[in-house]
Protein backbone atom coordinates (compact mmCIF):
# COMPACT_ATOMS: atom_id res chain seq x y z
CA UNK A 1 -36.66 2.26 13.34
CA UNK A 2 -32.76 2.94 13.15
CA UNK A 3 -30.32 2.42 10.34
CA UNK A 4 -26.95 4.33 9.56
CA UNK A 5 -26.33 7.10 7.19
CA UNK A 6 -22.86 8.87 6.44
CA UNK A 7 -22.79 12.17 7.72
CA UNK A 8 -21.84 14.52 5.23
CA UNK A 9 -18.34 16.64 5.33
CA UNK A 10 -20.04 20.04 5.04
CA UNK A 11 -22.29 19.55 8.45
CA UNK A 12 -19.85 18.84 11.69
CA UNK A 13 -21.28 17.74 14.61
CA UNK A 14 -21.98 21.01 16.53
CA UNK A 15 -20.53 18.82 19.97
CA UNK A 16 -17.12 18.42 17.86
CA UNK A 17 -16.37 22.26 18.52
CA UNK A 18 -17.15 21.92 22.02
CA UNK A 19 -14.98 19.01 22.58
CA UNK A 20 -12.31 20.57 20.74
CA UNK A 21 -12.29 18.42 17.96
CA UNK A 22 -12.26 20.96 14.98
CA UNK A 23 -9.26 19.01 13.16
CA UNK A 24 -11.51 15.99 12.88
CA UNK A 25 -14.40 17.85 11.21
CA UNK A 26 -13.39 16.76 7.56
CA UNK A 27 -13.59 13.43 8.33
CA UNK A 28 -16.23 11.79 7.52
CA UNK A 29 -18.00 9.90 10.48
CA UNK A 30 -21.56 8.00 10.67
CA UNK A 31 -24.69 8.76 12.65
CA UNK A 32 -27.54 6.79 13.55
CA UNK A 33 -30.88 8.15 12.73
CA UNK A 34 -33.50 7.63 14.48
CA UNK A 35 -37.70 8.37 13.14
CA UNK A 36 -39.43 9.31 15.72
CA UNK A 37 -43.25 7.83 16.29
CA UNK A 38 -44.63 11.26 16.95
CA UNK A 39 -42.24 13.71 14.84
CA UNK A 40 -41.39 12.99 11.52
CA UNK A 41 -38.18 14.54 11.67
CA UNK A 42 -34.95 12.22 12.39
CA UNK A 43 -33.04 12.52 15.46
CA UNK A 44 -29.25 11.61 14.64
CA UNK A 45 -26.50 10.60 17.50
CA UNK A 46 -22.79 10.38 16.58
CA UNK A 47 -21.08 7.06 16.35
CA UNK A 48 -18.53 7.09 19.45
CA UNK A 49 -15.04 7.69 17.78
CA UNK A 50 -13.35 4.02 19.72
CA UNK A 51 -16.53 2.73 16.94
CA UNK A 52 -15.74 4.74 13.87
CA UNK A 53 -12.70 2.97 11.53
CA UNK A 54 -12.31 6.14 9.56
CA UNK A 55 -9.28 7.76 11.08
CA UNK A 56 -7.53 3.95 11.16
CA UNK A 57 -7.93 4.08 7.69
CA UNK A 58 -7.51 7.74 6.45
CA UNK A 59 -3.99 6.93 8.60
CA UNK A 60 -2.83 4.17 6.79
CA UNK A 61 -3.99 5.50 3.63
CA UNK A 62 -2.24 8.50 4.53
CA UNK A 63 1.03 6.80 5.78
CA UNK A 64 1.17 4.47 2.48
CA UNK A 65 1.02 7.86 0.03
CA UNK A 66 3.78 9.14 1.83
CA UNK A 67 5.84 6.28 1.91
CA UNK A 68 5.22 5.50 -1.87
CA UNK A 69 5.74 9.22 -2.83
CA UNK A 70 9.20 8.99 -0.91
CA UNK A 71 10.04 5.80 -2.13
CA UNK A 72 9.26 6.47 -6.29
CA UNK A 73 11.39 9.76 -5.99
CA UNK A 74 14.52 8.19 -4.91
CA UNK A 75 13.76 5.01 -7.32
CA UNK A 76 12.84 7.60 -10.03
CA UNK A 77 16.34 8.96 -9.37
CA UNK A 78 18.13 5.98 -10.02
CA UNK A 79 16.62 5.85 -13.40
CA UNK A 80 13.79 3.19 -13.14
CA UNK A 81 9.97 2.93 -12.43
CA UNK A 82 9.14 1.90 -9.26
CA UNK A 83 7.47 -1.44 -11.07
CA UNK A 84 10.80 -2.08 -12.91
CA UNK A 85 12.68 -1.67 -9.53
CA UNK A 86 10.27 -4.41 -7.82
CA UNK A 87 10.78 -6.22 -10.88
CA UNK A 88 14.70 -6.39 -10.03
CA UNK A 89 14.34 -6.30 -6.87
CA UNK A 90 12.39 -9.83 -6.72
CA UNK A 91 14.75 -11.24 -9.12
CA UNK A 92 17.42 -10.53 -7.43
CA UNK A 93 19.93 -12.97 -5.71
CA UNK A 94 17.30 -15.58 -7.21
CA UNK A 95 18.11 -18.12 -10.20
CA UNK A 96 14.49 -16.40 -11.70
CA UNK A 97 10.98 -17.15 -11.61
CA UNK A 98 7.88 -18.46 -13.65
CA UNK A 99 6.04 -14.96 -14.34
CA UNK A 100 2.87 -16.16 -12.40
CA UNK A 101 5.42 -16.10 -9.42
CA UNK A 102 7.14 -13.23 -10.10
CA UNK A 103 3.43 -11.79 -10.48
CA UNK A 104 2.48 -12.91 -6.89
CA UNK A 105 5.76 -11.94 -5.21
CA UNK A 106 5.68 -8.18 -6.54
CA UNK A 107 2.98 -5.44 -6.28
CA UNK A 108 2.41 -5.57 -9.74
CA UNK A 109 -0.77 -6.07 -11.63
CA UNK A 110 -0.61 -8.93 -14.31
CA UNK A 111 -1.52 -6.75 -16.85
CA UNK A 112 1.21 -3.86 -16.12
CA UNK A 113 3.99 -7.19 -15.64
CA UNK A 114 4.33 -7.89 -19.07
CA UNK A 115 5.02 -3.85 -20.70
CA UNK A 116 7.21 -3.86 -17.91
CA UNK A 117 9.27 -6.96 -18.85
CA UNK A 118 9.18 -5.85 -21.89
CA UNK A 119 11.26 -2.27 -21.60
CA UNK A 120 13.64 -4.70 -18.72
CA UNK A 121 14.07 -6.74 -21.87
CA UNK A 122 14.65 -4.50 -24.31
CA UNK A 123 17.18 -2.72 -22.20
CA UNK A 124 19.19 -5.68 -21.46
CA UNK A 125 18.60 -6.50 -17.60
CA UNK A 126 16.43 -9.67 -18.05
CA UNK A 127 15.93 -12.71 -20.04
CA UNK A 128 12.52 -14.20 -20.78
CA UNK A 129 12.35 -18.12 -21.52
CA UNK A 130 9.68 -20.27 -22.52
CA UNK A 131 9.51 -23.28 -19.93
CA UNK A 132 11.05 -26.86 -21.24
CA UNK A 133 8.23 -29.46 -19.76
CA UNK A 134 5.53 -26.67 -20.01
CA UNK A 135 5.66 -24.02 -23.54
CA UNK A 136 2.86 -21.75 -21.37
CA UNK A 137 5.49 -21.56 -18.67
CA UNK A 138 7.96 -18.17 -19.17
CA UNK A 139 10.59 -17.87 -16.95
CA UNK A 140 11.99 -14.61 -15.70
CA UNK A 141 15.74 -14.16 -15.18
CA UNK A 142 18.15 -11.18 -14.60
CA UNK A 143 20.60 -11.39 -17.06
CA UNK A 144 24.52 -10.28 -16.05
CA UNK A 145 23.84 -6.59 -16.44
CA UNK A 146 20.50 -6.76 -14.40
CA UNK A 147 22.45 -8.35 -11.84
CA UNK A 148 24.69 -5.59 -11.84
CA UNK A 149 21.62 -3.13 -11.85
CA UNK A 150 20.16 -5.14 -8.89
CA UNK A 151 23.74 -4.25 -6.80
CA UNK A 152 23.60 -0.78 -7.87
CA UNK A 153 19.97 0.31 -6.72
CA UNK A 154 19.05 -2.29 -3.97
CA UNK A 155 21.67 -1.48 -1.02
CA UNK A 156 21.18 2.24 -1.63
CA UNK A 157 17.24 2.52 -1.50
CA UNK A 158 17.52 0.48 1.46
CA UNK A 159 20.26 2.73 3.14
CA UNK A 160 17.97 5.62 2.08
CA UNK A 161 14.73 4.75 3.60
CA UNK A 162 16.70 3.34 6.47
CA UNK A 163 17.26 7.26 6.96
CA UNK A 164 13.62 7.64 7.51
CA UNK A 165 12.64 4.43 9.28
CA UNK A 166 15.95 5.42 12.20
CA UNK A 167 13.87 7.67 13.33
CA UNK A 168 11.80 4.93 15.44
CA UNK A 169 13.44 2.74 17.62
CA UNK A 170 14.10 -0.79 17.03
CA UNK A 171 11.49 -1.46 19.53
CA UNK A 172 8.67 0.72 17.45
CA UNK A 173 9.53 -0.74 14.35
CA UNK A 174 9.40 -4.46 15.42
CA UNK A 175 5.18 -3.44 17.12
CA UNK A 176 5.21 -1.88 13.27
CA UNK A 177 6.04 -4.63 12.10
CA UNK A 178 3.72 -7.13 14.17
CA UNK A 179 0.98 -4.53 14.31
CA UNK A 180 1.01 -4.48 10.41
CA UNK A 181 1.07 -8.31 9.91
CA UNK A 182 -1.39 -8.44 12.27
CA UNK A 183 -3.61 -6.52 10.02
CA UNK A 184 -2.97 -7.91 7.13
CA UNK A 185 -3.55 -11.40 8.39
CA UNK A 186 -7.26 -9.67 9.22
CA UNK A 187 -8.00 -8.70 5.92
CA UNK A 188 -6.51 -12.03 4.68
CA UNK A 189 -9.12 -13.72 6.37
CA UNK A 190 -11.63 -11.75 4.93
């Protein structure tokens, strides 16, 4: 009989030291285990790494932190949450949007949307109006000083993580780009 079992963190392969692997100890692989007809004791064989996902998804994991922690500082700095910034940002150089749309075109949950409307209302940057065919309709607008918000934060974060993102070639960042897609088109699928 065989079936897979994670391997815990606190027992590394002993072959992982031999093969010089001893920065991929803390990550957690899986093993087959085998029971034996004539011992009762299970026999377990590592998973070859081209199998194991893990570090594919540790690194994106890893790379997405990063980004977002770089990204909410400098947003942070211009005086907004990054959720109010994607807010603005999505309105932006657009007549508005019904909030279901706005809600699909940001990363931001429907139930975080609305506070977050609520303190872009309250300080003046957009309007919120009920629809005319449809009262359960609300569409999303920036007003003339969210407008002027949009102008002042957009160009800069870009120009700021464009400082990061220069570091790879326009050739790596267009297989980014397509390798990324790619991906998500795989878990779109899904």
């Amino acid at each position: 009989m065989t079936f897979t079992v994670p391997r815990p963190l606190t027992s590394p392969p002993p072959e992982a030291a031999v093969a010089g692997l001893t920065p991929l100890l803390a990550l957690p692989t899986l093993a087959t285990v085998r029971t034996s007809p004539i011992w009762s004791l299970p026999v377990t064989d590592p998973v070859p790494d081209d199998v194991s996902l893990v570090p594919v998804f540790r690194a994106l994991m890893t790379c997405h932190a990063q980004v977002s922690r770089v990204a909410a500082r400098y947003i942070e700095s211009l005086g907004l949450t990054p959720s109010q910034f994607d807010v603005i940002v999505t309105l932006g150089d657009t007549p508005g949007m019904t909030c279901s749309e706005l809600g699909r075109r940001t990363l931001i949950s429907k139930g975080t949307l609305t506070p977050v409307l609520d303190r872009l209302e309250a300080r003046g940057l957009v309007t919120r109006q009920r629809g005319e065919t449809d009262a359960r309709q609300v569409r999303v607008a920036l007003t003339p000083a969210g407008d002027a918000e949009y102008r002042r934060v957009f160009l800069p974060h870009v120009a700021q993580l464009r400082t990061h993102l220069d570091r790879l070639s326009a050739d790596r960042q267009a297989a980014l780009v397509a390798a990324l897609g790619e991906l998500q088109r795989v878990f779109t699928d899904a």
